[in-house]
Protein backbone atom coordinates (compact mmCIF):
# COMPACT_ATOMS: atom_id res chain seq x y z
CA UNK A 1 -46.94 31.86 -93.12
CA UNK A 2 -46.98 30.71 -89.17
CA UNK A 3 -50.12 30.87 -88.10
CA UNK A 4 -51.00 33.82 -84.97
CA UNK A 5 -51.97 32.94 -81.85
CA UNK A 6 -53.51 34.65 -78.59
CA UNK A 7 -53.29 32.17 -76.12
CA UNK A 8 -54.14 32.26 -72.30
CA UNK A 9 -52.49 30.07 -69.61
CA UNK A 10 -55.22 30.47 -66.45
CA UNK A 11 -53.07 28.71 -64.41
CA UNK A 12 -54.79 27.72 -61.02
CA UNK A 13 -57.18 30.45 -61.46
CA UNK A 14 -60.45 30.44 -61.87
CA UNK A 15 -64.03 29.05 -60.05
CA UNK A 16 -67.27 28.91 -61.70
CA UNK A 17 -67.77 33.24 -61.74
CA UNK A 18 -64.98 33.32 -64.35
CA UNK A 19 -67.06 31.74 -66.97
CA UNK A 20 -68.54 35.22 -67.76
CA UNK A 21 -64.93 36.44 -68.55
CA UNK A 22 -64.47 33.27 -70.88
CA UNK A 23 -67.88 33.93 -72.98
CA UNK A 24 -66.60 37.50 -73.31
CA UNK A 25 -62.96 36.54 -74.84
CA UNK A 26 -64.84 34.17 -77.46
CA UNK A 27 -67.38 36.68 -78.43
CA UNK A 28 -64.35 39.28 -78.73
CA UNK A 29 -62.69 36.55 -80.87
CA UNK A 30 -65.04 36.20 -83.81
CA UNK A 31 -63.88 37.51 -87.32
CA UNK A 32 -60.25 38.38 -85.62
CA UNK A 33 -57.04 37.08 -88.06
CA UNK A 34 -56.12 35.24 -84.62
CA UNK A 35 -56.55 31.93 -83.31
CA UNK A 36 -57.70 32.11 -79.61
CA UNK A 37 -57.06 29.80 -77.08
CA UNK A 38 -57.95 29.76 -73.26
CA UNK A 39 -56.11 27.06 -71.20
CA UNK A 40 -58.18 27.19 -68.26
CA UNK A 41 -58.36 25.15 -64.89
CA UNK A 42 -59.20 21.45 -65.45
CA UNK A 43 -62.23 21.78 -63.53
CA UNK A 44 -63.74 24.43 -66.29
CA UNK A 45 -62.70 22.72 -69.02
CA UNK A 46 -66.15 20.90 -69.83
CA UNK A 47 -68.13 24.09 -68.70
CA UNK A 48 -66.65 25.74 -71.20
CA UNK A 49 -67.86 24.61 -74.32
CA UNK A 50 -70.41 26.68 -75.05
CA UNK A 51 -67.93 30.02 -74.29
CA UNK A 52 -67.27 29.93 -78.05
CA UNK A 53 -63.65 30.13 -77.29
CA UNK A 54 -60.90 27.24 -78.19
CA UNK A 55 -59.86 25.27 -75.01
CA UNK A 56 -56.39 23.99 -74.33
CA UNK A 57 -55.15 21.91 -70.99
CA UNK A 58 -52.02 23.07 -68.84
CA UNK A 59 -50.32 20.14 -68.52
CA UNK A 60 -51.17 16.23 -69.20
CA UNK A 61 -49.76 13.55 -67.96
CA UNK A 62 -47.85 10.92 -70.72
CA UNK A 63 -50.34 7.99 -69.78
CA UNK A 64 -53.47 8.09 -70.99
CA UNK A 65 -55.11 6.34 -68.39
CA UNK A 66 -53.60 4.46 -65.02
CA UNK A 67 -53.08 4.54 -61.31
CA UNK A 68 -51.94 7.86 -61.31
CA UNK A 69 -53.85 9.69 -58.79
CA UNK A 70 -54.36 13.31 -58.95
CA UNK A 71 -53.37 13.60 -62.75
CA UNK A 72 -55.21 14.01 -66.21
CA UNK A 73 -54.62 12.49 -69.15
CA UNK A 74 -54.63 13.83 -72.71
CA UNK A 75 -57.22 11.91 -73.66
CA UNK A 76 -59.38 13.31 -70.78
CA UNK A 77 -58.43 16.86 -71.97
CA UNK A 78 -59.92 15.97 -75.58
CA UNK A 79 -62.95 13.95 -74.17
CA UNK A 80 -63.58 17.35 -71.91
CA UNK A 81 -63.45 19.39 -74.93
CA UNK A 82 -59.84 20.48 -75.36
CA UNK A 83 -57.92 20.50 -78.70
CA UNK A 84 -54.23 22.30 -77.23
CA UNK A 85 -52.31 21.32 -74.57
CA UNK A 86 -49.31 23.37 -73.11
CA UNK A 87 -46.44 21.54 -72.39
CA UNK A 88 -43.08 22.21 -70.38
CA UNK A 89 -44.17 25.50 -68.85
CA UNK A 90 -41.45 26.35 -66.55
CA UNK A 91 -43.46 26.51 -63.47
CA UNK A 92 -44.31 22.42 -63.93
CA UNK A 93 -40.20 22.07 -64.71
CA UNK A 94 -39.74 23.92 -61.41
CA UNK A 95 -42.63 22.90 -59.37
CA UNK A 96 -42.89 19.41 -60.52
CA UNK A 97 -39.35 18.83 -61.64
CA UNK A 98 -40.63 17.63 -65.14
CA UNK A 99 -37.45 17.14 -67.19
CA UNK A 100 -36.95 17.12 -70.99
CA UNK A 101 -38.04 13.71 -71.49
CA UNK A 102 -40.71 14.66 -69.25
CA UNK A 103 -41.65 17.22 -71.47
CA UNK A 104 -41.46 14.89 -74.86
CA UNK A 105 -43.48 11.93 -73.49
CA UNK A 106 -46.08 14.45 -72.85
CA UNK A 107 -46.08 16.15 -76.26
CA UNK A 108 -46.20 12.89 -77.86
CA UNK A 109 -48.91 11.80 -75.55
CA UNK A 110 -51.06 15.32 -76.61
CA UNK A 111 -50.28 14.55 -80.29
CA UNK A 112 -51.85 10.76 -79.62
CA UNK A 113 -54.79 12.40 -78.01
CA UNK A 114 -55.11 14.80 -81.20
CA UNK A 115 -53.73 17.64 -79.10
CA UNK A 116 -51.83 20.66 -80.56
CA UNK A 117 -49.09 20.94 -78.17
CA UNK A 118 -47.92 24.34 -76.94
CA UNK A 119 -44.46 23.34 -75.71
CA UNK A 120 -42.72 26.16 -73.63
CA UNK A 121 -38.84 26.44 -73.25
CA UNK A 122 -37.31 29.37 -71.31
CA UNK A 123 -33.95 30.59 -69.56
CA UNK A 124 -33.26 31.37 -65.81
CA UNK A 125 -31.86 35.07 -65.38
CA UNK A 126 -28.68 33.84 -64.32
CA UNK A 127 -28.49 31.76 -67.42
CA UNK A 128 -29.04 34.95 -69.17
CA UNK A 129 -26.64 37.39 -67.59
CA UNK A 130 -24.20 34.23 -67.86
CA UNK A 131 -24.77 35.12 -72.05
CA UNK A 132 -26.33 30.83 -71.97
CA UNK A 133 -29.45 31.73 -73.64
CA UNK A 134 -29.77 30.49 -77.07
CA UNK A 135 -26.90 27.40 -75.93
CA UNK A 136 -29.84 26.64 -73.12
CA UNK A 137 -33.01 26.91 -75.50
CA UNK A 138 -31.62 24.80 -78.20
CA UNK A 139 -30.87 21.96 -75.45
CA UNK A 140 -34.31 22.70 -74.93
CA UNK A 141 -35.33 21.75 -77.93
CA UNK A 142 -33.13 18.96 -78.49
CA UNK A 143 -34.59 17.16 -75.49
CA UNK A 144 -38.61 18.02 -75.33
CA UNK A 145 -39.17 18.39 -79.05
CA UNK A 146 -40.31 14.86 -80.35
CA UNK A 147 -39.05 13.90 -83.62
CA UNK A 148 -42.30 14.91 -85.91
CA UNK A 149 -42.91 18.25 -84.43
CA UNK A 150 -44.57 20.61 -87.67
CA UNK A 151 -46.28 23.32 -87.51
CA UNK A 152 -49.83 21.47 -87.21
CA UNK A 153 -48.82 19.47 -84.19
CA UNK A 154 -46.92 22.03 -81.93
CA UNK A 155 -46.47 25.55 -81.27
CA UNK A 156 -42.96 26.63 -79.10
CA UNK A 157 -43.74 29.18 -76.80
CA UNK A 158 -40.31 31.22 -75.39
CA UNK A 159 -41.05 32.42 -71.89
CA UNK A 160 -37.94 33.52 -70.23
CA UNK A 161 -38.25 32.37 -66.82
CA UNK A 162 -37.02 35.40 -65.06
CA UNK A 163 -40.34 37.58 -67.22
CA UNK A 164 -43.20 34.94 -66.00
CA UNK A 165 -45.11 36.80 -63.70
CA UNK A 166 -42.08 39.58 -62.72
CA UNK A 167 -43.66 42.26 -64.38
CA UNK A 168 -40.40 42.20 -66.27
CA UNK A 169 -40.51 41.77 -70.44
CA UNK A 170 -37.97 41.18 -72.36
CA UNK A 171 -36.49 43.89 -74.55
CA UNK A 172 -37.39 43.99 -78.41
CA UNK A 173 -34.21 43.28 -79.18
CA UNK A 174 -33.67 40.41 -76.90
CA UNK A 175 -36.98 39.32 -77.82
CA UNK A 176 -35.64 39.21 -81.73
CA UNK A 177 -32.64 37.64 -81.39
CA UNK A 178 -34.27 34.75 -79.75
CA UNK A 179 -37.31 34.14 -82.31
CA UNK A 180 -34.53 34.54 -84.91
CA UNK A 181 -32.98 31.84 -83.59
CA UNK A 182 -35.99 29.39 -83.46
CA UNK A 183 -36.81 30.53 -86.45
CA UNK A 184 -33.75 29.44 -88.18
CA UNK A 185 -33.81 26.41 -86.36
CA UNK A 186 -37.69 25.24 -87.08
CA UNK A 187 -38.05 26.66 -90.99
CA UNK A 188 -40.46 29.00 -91.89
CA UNK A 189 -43.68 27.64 -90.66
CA UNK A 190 -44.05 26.62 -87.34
CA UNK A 191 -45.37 29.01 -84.52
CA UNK A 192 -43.33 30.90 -82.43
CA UNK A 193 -45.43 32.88 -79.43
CA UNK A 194 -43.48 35.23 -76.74
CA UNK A 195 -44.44 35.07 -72.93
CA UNK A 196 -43.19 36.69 -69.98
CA UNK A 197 -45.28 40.01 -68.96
CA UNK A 198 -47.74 40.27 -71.68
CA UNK A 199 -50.22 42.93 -71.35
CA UNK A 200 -51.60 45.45 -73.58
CA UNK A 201 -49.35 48.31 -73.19
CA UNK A 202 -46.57 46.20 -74.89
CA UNK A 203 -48.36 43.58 -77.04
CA UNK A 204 -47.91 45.68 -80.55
CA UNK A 205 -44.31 46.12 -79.84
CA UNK A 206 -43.62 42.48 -79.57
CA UNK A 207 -46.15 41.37 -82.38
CA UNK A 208 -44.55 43.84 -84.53
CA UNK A 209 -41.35 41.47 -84.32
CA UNK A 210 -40.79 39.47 -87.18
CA UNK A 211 -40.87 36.18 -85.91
CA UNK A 212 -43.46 36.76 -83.13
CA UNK A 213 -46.28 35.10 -83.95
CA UNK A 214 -48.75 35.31 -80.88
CA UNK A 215 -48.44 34.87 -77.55
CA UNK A 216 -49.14 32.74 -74.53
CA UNK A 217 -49.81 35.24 -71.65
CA UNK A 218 -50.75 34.66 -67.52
CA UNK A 219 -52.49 37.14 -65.94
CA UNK A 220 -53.50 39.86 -68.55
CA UNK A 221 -55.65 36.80 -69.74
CA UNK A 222 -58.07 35.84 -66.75
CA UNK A 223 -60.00 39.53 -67.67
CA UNK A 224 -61.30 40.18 -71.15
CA UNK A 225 -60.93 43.88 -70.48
CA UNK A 226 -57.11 42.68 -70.36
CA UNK A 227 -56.81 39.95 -72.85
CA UNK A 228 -58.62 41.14 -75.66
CA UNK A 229 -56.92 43.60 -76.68
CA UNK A 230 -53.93 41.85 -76.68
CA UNK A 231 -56.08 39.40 -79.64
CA UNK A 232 -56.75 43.03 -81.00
CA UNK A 233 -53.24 44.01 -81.52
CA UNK A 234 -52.64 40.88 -82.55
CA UNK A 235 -55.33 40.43 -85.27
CA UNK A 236 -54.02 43.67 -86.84
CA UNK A 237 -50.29 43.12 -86.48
């Protein structure tokens, strides 16, 4: 069976008075049948060691060291107490105009560093009302998957971009026929977590999916208030 997952992308959030919120996610996570994992800011990544909570990076570059100012490594992530690293979020395709191979040399650089890599793939909306979903996410895959992905080393997390942030959520149904579709095309074992408007109001619905097996969420999980009872639902689903 895939293994579930409650992870939280921070995204450039977060000073020094969010550490409280942190210690209160991995106290909420103990004896749950969920992994949790917070991807916080780079700058909290150290600090939070002793939260009790499982630390992931956002992003690292495929280097591990270098003239490369302004960037971190995966083997900084690990050294700073990280063992996951997202990869290919749609925001650092659009924002940083990370490509496919982009995406690869960093999951391969995350695996090097002993990194789990959460590696995100996602449609536009007008690739979706165009009916190029599943032709777009498979591309996906076929560039920014390495070859030796399993289910230890990497985690695909489908975040249609036109749900990140929108308040939108994908439909059950058009949550379903995607995961089916990974599914099929990964076997029976590896990972598959929804993202795109997580809170709690919807999280049982989704989990309830059969091949939903966590989720990587935004904004629901900078609060514990918000984020743990997504792990809740979750735990029990």
């Amino acid at each position: 069976m895939p293994r579930k997952i409650a992870a939280g992308n921070w995204k450039m959030n977060g000073l020094s008075d969010a550490m409280p919120e942190a210690i209160a996610i991995g106290a909420a996570s103990e004896g749950l049948d969920c992994a949790t994992v917070i991807c916080p800011p780079a700058t909290l990544l150290a600090r939070m060691g002793d939260a009790g909570v499982t630390l992931g990076g956002q992003y690292c570059h495929p280097a591990g060291s270098g003239a490369h100012t302004g960037d971190v490594s995966a083997p900084m992530l690990a050294d700073a107490g990280a063992t996951w690293c997202i990869t290919g979020h749609s925001e650092r395709r659009a924002d940083h105009r990370e490509t496919d191979a982009d995406v690869r040399a960093q999951t391969e650089a995350a695996w090097d560093a002993g990194l789990t890599a959460i590696l995100c793939i996602g449609e536009t909306l007008e690739e979706r009302e165009a009916g190029a979903t599943l032709d777009r996410l498979m591309a996906q895959l076929d560039g920014s998957v390495p070859e030796g992905a399993n289910a230890e080393n990497t985690v695909i997390a489908y975040e249609p971009v036109w749900a990140i942030g929108t308040g939108k959520t994908a439909t059950p149904d058009q949550v379903a026929e995607v995961h089916n579709a990974l599914r099929e095309r990964l076997g029976p074992d590896m990972a598959l977590l929804y993202g795109g408007s997580v809170k709690a109001a919807n999280a049982a619905e989704l989990f309830a999916l059969a091949n939903v097996n966590g989720a990587l969420v935004g904004g629901a999980s900078l609060k514990a208030d918000d984020f743990v009872p997504i792990m809740r639902a979750l735990s029990e689903s």
